[in-house]
Protein backbone atom coordinates (compact mmCIF):
# COMPACT_ATOMS: atom_id res chain seq x y z
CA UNK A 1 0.00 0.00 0.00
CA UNK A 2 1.38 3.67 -0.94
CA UNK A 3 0.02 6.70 0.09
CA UNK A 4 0.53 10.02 -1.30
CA UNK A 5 -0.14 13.31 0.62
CA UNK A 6 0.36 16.89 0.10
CA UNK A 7 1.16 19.66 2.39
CA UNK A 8 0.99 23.31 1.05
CA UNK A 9 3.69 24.96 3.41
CA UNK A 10 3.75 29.20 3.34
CA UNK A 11 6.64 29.58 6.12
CA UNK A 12 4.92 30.03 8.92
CA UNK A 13 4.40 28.45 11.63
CA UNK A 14 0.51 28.58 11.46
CA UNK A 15 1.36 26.92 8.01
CA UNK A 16 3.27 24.04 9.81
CA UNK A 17 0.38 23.33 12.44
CA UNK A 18 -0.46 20.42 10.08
CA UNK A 19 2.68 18.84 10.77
CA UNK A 20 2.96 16.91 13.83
CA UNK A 21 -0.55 15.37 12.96
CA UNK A 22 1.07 14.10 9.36
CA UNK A 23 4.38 12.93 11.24
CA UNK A 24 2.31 10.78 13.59
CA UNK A 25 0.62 9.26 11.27
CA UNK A 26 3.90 8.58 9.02
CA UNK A 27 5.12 6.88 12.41
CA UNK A 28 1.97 4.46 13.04
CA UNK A 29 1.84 3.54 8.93
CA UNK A 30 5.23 2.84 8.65
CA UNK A 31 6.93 0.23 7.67
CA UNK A 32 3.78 -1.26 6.62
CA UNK A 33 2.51 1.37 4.63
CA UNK A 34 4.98 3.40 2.41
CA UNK A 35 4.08 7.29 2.49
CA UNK A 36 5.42 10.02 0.31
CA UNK A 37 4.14 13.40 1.03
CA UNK A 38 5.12 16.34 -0.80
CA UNK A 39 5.48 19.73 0.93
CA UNK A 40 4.50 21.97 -1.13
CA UNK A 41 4.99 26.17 -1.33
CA UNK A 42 3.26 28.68 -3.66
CA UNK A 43 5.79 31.95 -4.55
CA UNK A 44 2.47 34.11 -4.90
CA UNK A 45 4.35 37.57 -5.28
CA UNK A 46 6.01 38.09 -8.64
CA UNK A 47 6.92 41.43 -8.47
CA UNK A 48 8.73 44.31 -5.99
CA UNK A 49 8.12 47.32 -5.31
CA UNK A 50 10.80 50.47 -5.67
CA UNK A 51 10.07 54.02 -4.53
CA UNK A 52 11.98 57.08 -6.27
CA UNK A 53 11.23 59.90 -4.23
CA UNK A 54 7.19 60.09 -4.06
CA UNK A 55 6.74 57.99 -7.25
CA UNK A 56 7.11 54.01 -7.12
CA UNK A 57 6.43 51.32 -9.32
CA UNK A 58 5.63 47.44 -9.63
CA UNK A 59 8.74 45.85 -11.15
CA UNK A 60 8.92 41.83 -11.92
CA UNK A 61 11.29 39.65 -10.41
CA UNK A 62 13.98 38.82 -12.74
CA UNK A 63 14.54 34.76 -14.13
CA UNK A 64 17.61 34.95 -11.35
CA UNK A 65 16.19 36.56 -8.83
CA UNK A 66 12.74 34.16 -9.46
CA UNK A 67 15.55 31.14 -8.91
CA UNK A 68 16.82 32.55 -5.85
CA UNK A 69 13.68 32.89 -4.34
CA UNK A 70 12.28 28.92 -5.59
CA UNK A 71 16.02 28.02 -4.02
CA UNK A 72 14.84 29.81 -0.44
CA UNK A 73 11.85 27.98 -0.62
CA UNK A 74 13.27 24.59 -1.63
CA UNK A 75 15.48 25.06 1.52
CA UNK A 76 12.42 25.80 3.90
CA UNK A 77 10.47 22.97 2.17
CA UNK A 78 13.58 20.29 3.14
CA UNK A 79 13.99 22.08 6.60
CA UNK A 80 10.52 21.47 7.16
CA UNK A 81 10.34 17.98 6.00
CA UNK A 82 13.06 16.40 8.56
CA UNK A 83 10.69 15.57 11.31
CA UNK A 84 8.63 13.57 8.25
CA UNK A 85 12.00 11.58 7.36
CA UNK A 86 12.52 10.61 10.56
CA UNK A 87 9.44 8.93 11.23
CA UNK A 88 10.31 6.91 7.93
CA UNK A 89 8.17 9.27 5.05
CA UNK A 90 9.93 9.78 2.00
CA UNK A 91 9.56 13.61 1.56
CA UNK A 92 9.60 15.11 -2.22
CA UNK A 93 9.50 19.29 -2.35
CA UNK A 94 7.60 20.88 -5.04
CA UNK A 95 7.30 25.02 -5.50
CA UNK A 96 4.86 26.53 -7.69
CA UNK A 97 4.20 29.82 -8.94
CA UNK A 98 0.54 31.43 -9.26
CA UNK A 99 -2.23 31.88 -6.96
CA UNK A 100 -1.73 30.20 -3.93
CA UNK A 101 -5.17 27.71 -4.28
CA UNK A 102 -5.09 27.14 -8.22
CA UNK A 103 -1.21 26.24 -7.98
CA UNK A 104 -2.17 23.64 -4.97
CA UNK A 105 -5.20 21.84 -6.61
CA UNK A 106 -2.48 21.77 -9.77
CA UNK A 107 -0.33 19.86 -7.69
CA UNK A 108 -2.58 17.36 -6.29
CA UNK A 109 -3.38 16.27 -9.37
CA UNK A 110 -0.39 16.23 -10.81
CA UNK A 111 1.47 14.30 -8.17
CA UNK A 112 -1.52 12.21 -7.81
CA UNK A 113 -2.20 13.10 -3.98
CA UNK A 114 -4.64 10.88 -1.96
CA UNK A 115 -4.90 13.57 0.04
CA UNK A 116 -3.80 17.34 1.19
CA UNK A 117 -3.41 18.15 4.79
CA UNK A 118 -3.10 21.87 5.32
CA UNK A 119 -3.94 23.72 8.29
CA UNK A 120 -6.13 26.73 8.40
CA UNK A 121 -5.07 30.46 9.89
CA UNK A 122 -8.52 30.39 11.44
CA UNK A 123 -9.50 34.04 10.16
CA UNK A 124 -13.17 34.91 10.71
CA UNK A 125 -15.22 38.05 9.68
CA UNK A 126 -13.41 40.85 8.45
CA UNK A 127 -10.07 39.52 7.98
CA UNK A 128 -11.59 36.34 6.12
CA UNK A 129 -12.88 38.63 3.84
CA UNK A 130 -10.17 40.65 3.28
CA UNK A 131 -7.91 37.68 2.72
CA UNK A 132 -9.58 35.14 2.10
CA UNK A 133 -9.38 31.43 2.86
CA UNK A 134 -6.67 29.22 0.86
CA UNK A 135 -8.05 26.44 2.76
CA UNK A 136 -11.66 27.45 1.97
CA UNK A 137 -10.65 27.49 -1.93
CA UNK A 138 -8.87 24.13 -2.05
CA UNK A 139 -11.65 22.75 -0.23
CA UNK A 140 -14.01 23.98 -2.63
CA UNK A 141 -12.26 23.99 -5.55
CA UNK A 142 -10.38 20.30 -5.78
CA UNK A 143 -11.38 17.33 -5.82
CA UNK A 144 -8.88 15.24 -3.17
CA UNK A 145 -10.25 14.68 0.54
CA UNK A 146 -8.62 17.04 3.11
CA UNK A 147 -7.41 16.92 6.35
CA UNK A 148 -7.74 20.77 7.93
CA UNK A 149 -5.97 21.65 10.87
CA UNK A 150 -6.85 24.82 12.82
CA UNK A 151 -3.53 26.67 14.53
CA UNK A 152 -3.41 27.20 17.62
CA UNK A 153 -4.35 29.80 19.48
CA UNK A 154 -1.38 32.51 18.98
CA UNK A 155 0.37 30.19 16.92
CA UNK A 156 3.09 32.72 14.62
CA UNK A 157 2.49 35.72 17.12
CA UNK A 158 5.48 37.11 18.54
């Protein structure tokens, strides 16, 4: 038996509240079972933005700089993923470029996921609307079963 499950990471450590619950299941499936889970990252911003004075402007990333950043992310992704190859997971990284729900669906498919487990920021109200749910859009939008995990309470705050 093989199981295949993806985990859209976005650096945080809200975005990691997923993890533990994927590592212990790794650990109780293992050796029996092999699992592969992909961690997964979205580079949503494609562009800076430089001030002259009072005017500024929206400049793209250039093909190096766009390398640098995939390479930063790579990194997290394999810093992330230790805890997962410990408990006997073999741990693939993927980065993607887009919107941060279309780009994650994408993937699912293309790696063939059995499943995504992605935790949640928890945002109600106001701040939902304003930034709306990644989680809520997956959901909605794909077509793989999820596992959602809510953060903690004051989970990222410093």
């Amino acid at each position: 038996m093989f199981e295949r499950i993806l985990v859209p990471l976005d650096g945080s450590k809200v975005g990691e509240s997923a993890l533990p619950y994927i590592e212990e299941l790794v650990s109780k499936l293992s050796p029996e079972v092999k699992v592969e889970v992909t961690l997964f990252q979205v580079v949503t911003t494609l562009t800076h933005f430089v001030t002259v004075r009072e005017a500024g402007t929206e400049i793209p990333y250039t093909e190096e700089e766009m390398e640098q950043i995939k390479g930063e992310a790579t990194d997290y992704l394999n810093k992330a993923g230790e805890g997962l190859r410990s408990k006997g997971a073999i741990v693939k990284c993927k980065v993607g470029v887009g919107k941060a729900a279309e780009e994650i669906i994408k993937a699912a498919d293309e790696i063939n996921a059995d499943w995504i487990a992605m935790s949640t920021h928890g945002r109600s109200g106001i701040s939902r609307w304003a930034f709306g749910s990644v989680t809520d859009k997956v959901l909605r939008g794909g077509n793989k079963p999820m596992l959602m995990v809510r953060a903690p309470r004051g989970a990222g705050k410093t």
